[in-house]
Protein backbone atom coordinates (compact mmCIF):
# COMPACT_ATOMS: atom_id res chain seq x y z
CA UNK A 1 0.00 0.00 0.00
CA UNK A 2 1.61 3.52 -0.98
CA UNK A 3 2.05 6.56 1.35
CA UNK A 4 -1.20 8.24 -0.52
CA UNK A 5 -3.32 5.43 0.26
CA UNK A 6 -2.30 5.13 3.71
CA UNK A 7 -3.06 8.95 4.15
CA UNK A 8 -6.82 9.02 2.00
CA UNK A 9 -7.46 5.69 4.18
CA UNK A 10 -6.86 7.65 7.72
CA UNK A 11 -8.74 10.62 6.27
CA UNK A 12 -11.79 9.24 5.24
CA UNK A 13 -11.47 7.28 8.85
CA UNK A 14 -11.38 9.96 10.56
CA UNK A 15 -13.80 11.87 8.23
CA UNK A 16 -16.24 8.78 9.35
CA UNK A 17 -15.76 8.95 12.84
CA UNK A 18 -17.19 12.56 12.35
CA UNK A 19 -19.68 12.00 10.11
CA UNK A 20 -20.85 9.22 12.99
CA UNK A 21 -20.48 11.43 16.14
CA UNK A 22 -22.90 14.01 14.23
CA UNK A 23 -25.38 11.60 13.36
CA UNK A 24 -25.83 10.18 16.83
CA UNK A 25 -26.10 13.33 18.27
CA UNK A 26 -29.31 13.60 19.11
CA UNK A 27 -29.53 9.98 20.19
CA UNK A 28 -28.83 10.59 24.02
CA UNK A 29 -31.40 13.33 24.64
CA UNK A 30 -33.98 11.26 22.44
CA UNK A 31 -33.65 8.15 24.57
CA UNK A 32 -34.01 10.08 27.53
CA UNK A 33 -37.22 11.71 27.18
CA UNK A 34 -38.24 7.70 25.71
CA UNK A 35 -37.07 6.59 28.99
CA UNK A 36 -34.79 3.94 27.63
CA UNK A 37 -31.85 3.83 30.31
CA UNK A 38 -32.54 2.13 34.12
CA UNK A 39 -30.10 4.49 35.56
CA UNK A 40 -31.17 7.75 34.10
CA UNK A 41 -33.71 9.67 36.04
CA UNK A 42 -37.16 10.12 33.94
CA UNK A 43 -38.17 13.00 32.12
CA UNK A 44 -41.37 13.29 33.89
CA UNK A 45 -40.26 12.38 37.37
CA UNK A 46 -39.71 14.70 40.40
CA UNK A 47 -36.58 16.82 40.10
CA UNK A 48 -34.90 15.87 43.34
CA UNK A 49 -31.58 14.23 45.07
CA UNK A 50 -30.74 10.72 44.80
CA UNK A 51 -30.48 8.51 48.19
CA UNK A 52 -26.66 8.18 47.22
CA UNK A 53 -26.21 11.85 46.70
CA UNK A 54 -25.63 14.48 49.47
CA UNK A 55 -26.12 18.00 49.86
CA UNK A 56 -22.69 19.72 49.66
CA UNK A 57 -22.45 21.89 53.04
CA UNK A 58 -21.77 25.80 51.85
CA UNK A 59 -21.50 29.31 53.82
CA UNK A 60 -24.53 30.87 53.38
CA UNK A 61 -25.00 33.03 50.38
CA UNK A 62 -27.01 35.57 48.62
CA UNK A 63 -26.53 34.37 45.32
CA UNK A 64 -25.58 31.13 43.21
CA UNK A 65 -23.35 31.00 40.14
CA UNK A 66 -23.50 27.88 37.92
CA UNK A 67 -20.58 27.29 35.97
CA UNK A 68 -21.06 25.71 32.49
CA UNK A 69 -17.64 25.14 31.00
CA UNK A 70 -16.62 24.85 27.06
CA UNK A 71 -16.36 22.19 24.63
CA UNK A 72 -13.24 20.88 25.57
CA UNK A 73 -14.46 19.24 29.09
CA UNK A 74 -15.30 15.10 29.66
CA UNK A 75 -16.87 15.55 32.91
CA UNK A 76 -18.90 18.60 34.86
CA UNK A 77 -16.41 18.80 37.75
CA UNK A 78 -12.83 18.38 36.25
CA UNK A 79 -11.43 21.03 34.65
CA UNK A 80 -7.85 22.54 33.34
CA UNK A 81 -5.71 23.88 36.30
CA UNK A 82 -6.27 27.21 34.59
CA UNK A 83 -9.55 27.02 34.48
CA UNK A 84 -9.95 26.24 38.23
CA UNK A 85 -7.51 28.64 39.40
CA UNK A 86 -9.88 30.91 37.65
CA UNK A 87 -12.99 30.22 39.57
CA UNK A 88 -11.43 30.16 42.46
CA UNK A 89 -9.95 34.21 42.31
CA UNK A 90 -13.36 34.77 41.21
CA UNK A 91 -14.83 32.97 44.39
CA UNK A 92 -12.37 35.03 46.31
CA UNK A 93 -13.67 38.65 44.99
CA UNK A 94 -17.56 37.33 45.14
CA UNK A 95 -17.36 36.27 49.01
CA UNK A 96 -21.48 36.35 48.95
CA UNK A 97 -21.45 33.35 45.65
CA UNK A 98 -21.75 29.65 46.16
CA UNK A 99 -20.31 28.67 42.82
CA UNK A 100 -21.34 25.64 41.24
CA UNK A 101 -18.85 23.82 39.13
CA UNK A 102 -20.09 19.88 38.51
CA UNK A 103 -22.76 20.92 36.06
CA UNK A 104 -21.69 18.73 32.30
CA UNK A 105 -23.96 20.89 30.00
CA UNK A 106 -23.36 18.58 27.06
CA UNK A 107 -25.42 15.69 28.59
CA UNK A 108 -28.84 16.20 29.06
CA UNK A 109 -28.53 13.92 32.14
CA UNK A 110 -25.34 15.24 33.30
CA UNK A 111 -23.28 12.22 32.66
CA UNK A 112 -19.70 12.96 31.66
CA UNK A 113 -18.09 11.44 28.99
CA UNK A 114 -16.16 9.18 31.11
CA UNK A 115 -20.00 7.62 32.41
CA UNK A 116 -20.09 4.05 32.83
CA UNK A 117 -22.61 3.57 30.71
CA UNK A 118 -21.06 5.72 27.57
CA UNK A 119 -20.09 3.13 25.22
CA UNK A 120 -17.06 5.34 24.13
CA UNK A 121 -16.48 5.73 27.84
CA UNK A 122 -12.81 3.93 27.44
CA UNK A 123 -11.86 5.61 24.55
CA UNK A 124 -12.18 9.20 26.23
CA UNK A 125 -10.12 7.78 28.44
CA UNK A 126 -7.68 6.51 26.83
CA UNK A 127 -7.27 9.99 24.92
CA UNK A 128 -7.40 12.02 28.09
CA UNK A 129 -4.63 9.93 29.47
CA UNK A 130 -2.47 9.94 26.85
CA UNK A 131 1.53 10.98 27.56
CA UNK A 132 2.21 12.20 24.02
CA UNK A 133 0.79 15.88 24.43
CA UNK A 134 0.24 16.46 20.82
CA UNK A 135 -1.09 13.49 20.07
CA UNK A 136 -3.53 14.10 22.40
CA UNK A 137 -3.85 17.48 21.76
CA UNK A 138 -5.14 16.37 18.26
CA UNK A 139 -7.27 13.67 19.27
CA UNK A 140 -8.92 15.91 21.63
CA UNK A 141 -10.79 17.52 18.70
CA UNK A 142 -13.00 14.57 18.82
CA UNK A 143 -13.93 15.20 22.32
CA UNK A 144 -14.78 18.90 21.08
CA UNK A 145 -16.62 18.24 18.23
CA UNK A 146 -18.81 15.77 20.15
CA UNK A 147 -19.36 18.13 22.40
CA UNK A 148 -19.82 20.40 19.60
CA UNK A 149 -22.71 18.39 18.26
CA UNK A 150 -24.74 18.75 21.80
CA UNK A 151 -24.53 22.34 21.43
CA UNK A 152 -26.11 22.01 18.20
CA UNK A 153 -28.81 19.88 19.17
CA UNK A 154 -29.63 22.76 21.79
CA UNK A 155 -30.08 24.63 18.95
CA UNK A 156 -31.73 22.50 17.01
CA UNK A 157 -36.05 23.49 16.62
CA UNK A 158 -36.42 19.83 16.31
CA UNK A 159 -34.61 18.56 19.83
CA UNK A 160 -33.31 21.48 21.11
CA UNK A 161 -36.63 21.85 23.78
CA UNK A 162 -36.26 18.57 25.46
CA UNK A 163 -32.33 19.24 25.51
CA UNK A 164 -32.44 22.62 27.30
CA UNK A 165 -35.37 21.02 29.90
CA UNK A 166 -33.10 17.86 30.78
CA UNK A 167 -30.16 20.16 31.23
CA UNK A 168 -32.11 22.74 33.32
CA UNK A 169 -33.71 19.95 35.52
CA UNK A 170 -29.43 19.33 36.43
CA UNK A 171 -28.87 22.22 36.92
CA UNK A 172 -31.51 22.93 39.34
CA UNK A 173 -30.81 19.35 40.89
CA UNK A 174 -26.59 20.75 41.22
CA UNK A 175 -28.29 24.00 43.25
CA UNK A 176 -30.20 21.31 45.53
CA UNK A 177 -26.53 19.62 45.94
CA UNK A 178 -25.50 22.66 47.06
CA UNK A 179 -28.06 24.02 49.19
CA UNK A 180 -30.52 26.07 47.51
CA UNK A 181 -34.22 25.94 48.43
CA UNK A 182 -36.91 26.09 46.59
CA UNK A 183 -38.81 27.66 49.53
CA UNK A 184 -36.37 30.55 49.61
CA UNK A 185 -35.02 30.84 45.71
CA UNK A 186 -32.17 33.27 45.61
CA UNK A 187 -30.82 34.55 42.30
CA UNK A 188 -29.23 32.51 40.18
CA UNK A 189 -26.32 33.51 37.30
CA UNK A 190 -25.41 31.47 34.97
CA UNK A 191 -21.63 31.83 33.88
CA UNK A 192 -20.84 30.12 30.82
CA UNK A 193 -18.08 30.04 28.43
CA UNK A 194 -18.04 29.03 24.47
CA UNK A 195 -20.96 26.10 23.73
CA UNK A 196 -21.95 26.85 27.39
CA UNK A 197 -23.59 30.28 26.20
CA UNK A 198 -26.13 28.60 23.82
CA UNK A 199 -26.85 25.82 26.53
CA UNK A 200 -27.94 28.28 29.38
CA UNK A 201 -30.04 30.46 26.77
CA UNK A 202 -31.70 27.66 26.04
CA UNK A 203 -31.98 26.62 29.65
CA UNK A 204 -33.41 30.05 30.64
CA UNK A 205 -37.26 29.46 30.13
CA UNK A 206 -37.16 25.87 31.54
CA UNK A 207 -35.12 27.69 34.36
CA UNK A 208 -37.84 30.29 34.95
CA UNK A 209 -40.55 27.86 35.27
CA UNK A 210 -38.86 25.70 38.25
CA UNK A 211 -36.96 28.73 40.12
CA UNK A 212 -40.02 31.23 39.69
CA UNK A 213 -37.78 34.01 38.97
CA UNK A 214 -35.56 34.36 35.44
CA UNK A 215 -32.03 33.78 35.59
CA UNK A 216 -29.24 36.45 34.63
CA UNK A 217 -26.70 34.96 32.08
CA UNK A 218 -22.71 35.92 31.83
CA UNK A 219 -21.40 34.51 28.90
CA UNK A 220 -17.41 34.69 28.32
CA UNK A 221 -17.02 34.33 25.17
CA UNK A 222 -20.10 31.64 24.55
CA UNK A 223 -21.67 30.81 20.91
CA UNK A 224 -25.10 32.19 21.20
CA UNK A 225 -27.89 31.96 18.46
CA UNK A 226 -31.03 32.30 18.14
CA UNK A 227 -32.87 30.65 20.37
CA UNK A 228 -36.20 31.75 21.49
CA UNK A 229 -34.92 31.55 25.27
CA UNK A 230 -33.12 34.61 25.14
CA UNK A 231 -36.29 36.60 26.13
CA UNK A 232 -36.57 34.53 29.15
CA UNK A 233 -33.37 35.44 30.50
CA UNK A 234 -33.42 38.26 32.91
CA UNK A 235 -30.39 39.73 31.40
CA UNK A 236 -27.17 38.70 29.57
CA UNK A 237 -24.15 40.26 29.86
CA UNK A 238 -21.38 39.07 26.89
CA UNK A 239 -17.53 39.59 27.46
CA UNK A 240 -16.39 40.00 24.17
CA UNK A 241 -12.73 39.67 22.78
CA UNK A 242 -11.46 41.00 19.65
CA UNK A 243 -9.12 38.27 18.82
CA UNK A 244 -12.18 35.65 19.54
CA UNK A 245 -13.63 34.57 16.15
CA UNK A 246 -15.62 31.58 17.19
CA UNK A 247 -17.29 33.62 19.43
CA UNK A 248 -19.54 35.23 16.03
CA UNK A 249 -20.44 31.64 14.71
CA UNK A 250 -24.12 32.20 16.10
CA UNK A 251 -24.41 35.58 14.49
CA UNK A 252 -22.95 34.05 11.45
CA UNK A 253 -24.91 30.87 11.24
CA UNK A 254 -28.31 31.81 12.30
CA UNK A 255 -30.20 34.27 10.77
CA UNK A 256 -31.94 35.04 13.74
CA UNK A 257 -28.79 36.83 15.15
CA UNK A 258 -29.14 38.49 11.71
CA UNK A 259 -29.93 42.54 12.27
CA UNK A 260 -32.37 42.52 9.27
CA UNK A 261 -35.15 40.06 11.03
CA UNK A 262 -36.16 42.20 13.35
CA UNK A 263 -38.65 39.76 14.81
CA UNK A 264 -36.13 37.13 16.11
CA UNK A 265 -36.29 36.63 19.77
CA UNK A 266 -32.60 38.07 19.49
CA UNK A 267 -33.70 40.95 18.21
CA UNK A 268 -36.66 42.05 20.38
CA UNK A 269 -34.38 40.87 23.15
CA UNK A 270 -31.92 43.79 21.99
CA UNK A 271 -34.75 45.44 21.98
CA UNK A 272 -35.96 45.59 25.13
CA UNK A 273 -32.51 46.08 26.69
CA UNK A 274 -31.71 42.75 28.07
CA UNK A 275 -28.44 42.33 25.98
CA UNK A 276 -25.10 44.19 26.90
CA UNK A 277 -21.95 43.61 25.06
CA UNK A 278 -18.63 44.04 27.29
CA UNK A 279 -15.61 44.44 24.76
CA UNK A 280 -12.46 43.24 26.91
CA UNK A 281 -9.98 43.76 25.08
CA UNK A 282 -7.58 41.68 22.03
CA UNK A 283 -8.50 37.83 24.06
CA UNK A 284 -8.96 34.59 22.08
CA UNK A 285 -10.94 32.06 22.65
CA UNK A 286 -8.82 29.31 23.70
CA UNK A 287 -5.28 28.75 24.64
CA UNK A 288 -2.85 31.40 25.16
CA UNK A 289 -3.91 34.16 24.94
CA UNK A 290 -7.60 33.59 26.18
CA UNK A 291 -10.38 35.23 28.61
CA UNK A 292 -8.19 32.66 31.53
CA UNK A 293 -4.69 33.60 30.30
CA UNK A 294 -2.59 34.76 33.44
CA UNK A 295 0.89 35.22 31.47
CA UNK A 296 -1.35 36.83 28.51
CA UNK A 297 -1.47 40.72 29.45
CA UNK A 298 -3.43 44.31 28.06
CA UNK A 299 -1.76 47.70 27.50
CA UNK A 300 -2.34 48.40 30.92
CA UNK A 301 -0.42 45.21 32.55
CA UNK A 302 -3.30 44.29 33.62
CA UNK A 303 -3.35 40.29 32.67
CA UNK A 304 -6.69 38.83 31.03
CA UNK A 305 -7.65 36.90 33.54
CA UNK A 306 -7.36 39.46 36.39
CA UNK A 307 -9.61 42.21 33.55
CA UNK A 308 -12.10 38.98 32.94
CA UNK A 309 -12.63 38.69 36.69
CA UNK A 310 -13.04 42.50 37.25
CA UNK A 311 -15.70 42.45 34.70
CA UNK A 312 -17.63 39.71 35.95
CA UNK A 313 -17.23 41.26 39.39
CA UNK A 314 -18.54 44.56 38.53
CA UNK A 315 -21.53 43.23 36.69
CA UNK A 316 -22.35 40.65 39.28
CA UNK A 317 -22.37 43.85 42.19
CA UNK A 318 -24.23 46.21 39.74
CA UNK A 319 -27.13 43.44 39.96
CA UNK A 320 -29.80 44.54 41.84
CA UNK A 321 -30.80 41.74 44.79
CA UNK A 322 -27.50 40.21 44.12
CA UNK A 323 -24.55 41.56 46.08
């Protein structure tokens, strides 16, 4: 077999492992709200804790924060050291938060990647434990583009409904795990980054309905589209970078984003004042360079992740009933 072949055979087996991780994409959420699955909770049953699962014991606070992370994650509540590091400053300046972090927005019953019950569970795995860095570096791009395909069946008309009610029922069930009550609902911010932004849009109305009181959104860089949930949302505040491309591929892709239909929910969200853009300065999306980039620094020496937490700070104190 030549070199060429070799090379066409890996592309078009890679090409296939693609085209297969697309077309399954909605298979997860579907078989959820059929109720195939003995370990998954039903779509109709009472959003509360398991008997196995315990409340996490917090300070008191005035507010909750629920962290939805990018594409890049396998599980809810393991993330980069840069990444952590990051919530944790943030934690620091925003004494009043409880901040959830072990909420897997790309699994409509918040089951990481790693699950037991994932098929592919040992080939995440394998490629998150991998000692050759760019080798796994590049294989990672299937654990993106997986992910990838969730966020596009939360935008999908067809799916995207039941997606952004199973994720909203976790989320609500991580605030139990951490305290909140239902009796007493305090405000609740959802801080998302990349395919996160679309998820918690989407989650907003189904979020409304179960808290009684609409949700404020904080997206860092998310992909946002369309999506009718926007005008559920209390109000979203987007931290913009100039160097951050993917950021626009909602406003590209969907013509509701698009200025000229001026009846989009995007558009009469704009509208009505619930959308603020926050330009931050030249940040990227990922890598160095990015919104969580400590070495990365602006004109004034100030680094990005220090001017990313002063944002969020300032807009989280300026919230009325918040801090």
């Amino acid at each position: 077999m030549s070199a060429l072949s070799i090379v066409l055979a890996i592309v078009g087996a890679v090409a296939l492992a693609f085209l297969a991780l697309a077309l399954i994409a909605p298979f997860e959420t579907l078989s959820w709200w059929a109720g195939w699955g003995k370990d998954r909770p039903a779509p109709d049953a009472p959003i509360e804790l398991a008997e196995t699962e315990k409340v996490i014991r917090r300070p008191a606070g005035r507010y909750y924060i629920v962290y939805l992370s990018g594409v890049g994650r396998l599980t809810g509540d393991v993330r980069p050291e840069k990444e952590e590091a990051f919530l944790d400053r943030l934690q620091a300046q925003l004494p009043n938060a409880i901040i959830v972090r072990d909420v897997f927005p790309f699994s409509v019953t918040n089951n990481p990647l790693t699950g037991k019950s994932r098929a592919l569970a040992g080939v995440w795995r394998w490629i998150d434990g991998l000692q050759q860095k760019k080798v796994r570096a590049w294989l990672y791009n299937f654990i993106q583009f997986r992910n990838l395909t969730q966020v596009a069946v939360s935008a999908d008309p067809r799916y995207g409904r039941v997606y952004s009610y199973g994720i909203a029922r976790e989320i609500l069930r991580a605030l139990l795990r951490h305290g909140y009550s239902l009796d007493r609902p305090l405000p609740v911010i959802l801080m998302c980054i990349s395919g996160g932004g679309q998820v918690s849009v989407g989650a907003a109305p189904h979020l409304l309905e179960m808290l009684g009181r609409p949700v404020v959104v904080i997206s860092i860089g998310g992909v946002l589209t369309d999506d009718p949930g926007i005008l559920s949302v209390q109000h979203l505040y987007h931290l913009s970078g100039s160097r951050d491309n993917i950021q626009h591929v909602g406003k590209w892709l969907f013509p509701g984003r698009w200025p000229i239909f001026k009846r989009s929910a995007w558009n009469r969200a704009a509208r009505k004042g619930k959308i603020t853009i926050i330009d931050v300065g030249p940040m990227k999306h990922m890598g160095w360079g990015d919104y969580f980039s400590r070495s990365a620094r602006l004109k004034s020496g100030e680094s990005h992740a220090d001017r990313t937490i002063a944002v969020i700070t300032d807009v989280v104190r300026g919230l009325q009933g918040v801090a």
